[in-house]
C-alpha atoms as a PDB file:
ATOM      1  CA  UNK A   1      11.418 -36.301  -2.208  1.00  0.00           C
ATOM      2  CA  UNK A   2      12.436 -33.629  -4.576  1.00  0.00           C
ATOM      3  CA  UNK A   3       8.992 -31.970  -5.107  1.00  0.00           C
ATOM      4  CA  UNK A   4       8.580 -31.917  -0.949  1.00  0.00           C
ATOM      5  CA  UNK A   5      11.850 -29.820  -0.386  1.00  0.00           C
ATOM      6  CA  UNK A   6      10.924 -27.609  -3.334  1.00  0.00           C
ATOM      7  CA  UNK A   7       7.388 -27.265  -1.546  1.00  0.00           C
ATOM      8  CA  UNK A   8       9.164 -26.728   1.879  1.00  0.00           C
ATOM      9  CA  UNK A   9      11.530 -23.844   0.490  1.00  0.00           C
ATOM     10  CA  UNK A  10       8.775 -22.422  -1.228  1.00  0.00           C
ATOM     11  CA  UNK A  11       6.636 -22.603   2.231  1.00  0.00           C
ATOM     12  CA  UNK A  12       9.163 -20.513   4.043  1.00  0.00           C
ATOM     13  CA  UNK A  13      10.230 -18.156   1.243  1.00  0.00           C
ATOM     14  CA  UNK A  14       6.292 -17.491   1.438  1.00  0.00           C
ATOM     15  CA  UNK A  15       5.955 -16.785   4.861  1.00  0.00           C
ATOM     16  CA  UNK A  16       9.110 -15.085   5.115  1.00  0.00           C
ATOM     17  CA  UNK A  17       7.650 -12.756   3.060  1.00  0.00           C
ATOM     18  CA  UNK A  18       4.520 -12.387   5.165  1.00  0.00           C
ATOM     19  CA  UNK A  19       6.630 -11.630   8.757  1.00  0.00           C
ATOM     20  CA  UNK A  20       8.132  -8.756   6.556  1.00  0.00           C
ATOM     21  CA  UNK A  21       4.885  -7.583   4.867  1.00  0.00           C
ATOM     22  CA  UNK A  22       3.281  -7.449   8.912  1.00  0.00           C
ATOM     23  CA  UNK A  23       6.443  -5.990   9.892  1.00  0.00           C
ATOM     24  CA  UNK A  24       6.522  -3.233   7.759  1.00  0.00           C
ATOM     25  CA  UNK A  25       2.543  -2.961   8.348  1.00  0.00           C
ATOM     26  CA  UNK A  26       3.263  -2.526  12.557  1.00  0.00           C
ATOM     27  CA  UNK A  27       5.930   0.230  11.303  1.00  0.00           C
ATOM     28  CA  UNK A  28       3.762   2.256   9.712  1.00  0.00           C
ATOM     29  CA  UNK A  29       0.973   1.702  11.995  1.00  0.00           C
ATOM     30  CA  UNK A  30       3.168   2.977  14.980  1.00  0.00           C
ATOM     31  CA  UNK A  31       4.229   6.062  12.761  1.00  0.00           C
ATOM     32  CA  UNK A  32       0.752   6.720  12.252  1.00  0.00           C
ATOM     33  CA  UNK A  33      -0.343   6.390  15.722  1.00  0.00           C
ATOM     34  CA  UNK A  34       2.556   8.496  16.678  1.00  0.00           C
ATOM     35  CA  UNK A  35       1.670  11.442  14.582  1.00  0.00           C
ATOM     36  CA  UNK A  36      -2.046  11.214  15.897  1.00  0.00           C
ATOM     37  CA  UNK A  37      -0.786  11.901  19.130  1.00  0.00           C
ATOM     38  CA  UNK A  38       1.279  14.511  18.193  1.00  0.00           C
ATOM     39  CA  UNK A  39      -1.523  16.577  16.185  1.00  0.00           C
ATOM     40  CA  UNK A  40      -3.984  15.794  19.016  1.00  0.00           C
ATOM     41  CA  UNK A  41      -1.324  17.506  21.311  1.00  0.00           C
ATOM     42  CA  UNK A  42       0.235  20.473  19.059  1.00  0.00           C
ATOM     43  CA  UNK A  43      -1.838  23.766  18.824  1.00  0.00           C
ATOM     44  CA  UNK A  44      -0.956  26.068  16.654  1.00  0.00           C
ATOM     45  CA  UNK A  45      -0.393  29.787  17.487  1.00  0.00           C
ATOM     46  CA  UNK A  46      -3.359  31.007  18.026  1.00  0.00           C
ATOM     47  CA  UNK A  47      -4.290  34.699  17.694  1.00  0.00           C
ATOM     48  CA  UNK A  48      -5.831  36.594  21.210  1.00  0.00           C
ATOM     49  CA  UNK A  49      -8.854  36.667  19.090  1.00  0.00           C
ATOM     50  CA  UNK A  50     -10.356  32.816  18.576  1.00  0.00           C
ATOM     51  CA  UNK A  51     -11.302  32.929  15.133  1.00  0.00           C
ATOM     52  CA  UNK A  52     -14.907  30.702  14.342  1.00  0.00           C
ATOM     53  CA  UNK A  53     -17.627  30.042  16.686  1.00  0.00           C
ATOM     54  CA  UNK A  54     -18.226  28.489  20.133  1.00  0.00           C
ATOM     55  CA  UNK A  55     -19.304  25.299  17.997  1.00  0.00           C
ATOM     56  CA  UNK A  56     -15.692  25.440  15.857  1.00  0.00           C
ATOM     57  CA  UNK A  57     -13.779  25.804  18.773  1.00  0.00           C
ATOM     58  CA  UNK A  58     -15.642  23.095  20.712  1.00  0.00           C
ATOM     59  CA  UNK A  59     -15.606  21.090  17.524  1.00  0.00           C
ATOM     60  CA  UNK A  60     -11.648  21.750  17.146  1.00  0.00           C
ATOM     61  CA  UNK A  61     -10.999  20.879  20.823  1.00  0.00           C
ATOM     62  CA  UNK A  62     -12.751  17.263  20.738  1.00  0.00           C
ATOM     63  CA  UNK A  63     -10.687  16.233  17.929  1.00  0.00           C
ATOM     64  CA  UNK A  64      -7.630  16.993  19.153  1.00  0.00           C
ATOM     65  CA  UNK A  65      -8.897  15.124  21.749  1.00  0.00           C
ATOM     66  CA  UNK A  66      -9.600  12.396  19.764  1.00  0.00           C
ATOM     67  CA  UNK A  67      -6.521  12.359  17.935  1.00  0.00           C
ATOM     68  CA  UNK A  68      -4.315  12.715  20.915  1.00  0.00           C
ATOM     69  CA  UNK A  69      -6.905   9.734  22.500  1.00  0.00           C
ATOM     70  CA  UNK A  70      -6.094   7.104  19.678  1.00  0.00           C
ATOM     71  CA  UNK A  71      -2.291   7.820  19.737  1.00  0.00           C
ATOM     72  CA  UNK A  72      -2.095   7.276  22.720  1.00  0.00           C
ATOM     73  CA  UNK A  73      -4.195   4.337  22.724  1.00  0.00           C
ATOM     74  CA  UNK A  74      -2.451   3.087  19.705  1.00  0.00           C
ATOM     75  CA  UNK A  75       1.081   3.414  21.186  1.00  0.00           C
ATOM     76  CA  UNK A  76      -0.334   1.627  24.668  1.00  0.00           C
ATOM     77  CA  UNK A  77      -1.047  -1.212  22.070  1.00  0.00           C
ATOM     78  CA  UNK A  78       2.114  -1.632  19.902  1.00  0.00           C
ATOM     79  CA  UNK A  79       4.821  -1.150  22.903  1.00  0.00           C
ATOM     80  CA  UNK A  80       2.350  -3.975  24.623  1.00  0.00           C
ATOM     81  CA  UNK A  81       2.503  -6.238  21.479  1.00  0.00           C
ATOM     82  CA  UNK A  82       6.147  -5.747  21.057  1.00  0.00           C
ATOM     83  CA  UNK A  83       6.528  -6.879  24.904  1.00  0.00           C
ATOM     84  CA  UNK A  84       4.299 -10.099  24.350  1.00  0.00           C
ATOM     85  CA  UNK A  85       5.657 -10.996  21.230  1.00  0.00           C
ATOM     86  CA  UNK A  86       9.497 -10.878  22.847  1.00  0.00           C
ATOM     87  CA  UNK A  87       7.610 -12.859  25.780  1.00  0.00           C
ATOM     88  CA  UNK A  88       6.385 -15.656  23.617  1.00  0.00           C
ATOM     89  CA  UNK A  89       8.425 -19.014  23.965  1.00  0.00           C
ATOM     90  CA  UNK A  90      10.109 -19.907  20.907  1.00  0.00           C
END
């Protein structure tokens, strides 16, 4: 009987641990997701003169669009997870 409550505390000590490993994971996801958006969105002051060529500019443009795409997309996701996860009977 001794071994099985060892076994059991050792169970949830283990995935304990795991809720705070994903936890921590979703945190820095959301940070990361976060600062896409914002680099996708910030432009830096530009002189009148674009330096580069039509391609660099075009090729500058997309991926801000891009970044500003996936943080966006990526913030969509986590404030939806949080919501379902608070949903979910216990």
């Amino acid at each position: 009987m001794q071994a099985m409550k060892q076994s059991s505390s050792f169970a949830r000590m283990i995935g304990s641990g795991f809720a705070h490993l994903q936890h921590a994971i979703d945190g820095m996801a959301d940070a990361g997701f976060r600062a896409l958006k914002k680099a996708g969105t910030q432009t830096k002051d530009s002189p009148v003169k674009p330096e580069g060529t039509a391609w660099l500019r075009t090729a500058k443009n997309a991926g801000r669009g891009t970044l500003r795409f996936l943080g966006v997309a990526g913030e969509s996701y986590y404030r939806k997870y949080e919501e379902l996860k608070h949903k979910k009977p216990h």
